[in-house]
Protein backbone atom coordinates (compact mmCIF):
# COMPACT_ATOMS: atom_id res chain seq x y z
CA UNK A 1 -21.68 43.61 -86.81
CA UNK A 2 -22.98 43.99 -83.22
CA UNK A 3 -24.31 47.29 -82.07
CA UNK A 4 -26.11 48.48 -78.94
CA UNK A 5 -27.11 51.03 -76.14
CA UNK A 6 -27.02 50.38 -72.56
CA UNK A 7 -27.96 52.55 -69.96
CA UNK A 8 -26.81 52.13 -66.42
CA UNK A 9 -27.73 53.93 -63.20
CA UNK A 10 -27.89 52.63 -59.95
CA UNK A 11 -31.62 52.35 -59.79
CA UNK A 12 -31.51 50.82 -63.08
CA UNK A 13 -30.20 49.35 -66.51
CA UNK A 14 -31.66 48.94 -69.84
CA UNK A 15 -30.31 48.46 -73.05
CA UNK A 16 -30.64 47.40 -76.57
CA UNK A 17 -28.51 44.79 -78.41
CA UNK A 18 -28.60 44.58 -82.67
CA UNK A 19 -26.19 41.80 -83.66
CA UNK A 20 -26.19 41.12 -87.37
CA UNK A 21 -24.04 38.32 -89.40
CA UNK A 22 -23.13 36.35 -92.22
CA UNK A 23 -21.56 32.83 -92.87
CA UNK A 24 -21.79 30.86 -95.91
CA UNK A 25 -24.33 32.67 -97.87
CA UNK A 26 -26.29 32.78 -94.56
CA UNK A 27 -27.99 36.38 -93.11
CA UNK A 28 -29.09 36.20 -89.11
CA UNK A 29 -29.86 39.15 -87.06
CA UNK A 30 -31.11 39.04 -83.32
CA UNK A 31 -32.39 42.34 -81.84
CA UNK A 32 -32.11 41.78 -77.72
CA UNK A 33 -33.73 44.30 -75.26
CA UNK A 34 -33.77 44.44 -71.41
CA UNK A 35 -34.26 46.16 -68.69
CA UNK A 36 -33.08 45.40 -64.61
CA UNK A 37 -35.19 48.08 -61.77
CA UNK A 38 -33.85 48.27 -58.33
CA UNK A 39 -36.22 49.43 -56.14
CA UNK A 40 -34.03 50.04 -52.83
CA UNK A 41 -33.88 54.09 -53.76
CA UNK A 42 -37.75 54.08 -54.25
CA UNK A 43 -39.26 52.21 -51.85
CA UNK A 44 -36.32 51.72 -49.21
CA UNK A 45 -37.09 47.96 -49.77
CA UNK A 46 -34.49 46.29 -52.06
CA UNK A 47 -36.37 44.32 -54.71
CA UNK A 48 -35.11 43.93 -58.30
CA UNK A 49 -37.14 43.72 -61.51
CA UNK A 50 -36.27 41.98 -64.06
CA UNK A 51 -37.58 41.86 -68.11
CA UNK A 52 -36.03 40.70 -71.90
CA UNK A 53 -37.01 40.51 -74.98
CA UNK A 54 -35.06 39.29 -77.84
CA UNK A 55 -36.02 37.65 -81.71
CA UNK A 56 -33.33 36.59 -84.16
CA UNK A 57 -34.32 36.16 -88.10
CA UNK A 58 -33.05 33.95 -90.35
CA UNK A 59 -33.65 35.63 -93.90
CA UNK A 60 -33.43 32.45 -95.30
CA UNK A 61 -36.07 30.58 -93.72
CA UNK A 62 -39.18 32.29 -93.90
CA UNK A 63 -41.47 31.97 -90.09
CA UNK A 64 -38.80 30.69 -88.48
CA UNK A 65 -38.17 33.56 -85.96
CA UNK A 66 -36.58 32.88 -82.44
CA UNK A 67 -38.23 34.47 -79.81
CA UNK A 68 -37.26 34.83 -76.04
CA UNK A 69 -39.31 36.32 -73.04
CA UNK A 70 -38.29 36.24 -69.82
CA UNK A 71 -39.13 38.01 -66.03
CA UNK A 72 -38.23 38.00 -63.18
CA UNK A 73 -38.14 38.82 -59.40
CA UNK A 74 -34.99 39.47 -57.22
CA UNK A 75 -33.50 40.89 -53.71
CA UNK A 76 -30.64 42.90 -53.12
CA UNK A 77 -29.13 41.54 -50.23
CA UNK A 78 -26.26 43.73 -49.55
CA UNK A 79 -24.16 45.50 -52.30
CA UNK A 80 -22.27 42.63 -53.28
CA UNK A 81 -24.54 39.93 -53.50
CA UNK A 82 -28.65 39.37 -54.78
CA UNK A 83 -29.85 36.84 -56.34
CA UNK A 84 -33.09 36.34 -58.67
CA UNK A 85 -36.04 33.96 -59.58
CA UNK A 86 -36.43 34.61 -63.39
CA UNK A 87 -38.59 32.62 -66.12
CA UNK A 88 -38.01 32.26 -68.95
CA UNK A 89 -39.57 30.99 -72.87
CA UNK A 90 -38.63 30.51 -76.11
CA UNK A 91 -40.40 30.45 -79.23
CA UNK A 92 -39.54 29.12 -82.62
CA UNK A 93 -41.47 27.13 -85.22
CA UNK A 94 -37.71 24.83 -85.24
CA UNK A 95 -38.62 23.34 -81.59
CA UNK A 96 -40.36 20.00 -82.47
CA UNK A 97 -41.41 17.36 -80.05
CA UNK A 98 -41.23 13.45 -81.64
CA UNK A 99 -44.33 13.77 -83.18
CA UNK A 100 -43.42 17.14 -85.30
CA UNK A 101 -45.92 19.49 -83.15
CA UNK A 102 -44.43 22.59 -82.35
CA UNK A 103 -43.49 23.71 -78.68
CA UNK A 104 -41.65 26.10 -76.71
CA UNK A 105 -39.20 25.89 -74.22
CA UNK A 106 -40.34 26.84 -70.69
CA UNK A 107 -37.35 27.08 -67.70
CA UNK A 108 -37.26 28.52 -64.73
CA UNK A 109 -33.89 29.50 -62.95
CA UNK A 110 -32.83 30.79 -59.78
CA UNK A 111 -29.41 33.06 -60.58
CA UNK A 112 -27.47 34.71 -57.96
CA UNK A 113 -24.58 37.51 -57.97
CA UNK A 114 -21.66 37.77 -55.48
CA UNK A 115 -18.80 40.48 -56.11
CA UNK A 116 -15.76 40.80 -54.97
């Protein structure tokens, strides 16, 4: 069952993302928020803002929640193409390195956006 809310203007976006599902006996969810600020119609300079936040659950593995933060900052170069620096990290007690300790995944990505 996936079910969300997005709200879209052209200043901004935001939304909220509630997937839930079942295979074999197995219950997930993942809740997914976000949010995107262009800030060419406030301060006539067009940077983009950038934030998420999203956790799954297993329900049948206790602390073993996925978690996912990421930021970032873009420009708006004309209105068919910006591009962004975002980082991103995820969480969850399932990342091991070779010695069992637990870590997180760090990346950082430069994305860009050209329509047509």
């Amino acid at each position: 069952i996936h079910t969300g809310i997005t709200y879209a203007h052209w200043t901004q976006s935001d939304g909220f993302t509630k997937v839930d599902g079942s295979k074999e006996g197995q219950r997930k969810s993942l809740y997914d928020m976000w949010l995107q600020v262009n800030f060419d119609s406030v301060i006539k300079v067009p940077v983009i803002i950038a934030g998420r936040y999203a956790r799954g659950f297993d329900f049948k593995v206790r602390d073993n929640d996925t978690v996912v933060y990421s930021g970032g900052l873009g420009y708006r170069f004309n209105t068919y193409t910006r591009a962004i620096c975002e980082y991103k990290e995820t969480r969850s007690k399932s990342f091991r390195d070779s010695e069992d300790n637990e870590i997180n995944l760090q990346e950082f990505s430069v994305k860009s956006e050209v329509r047509f």
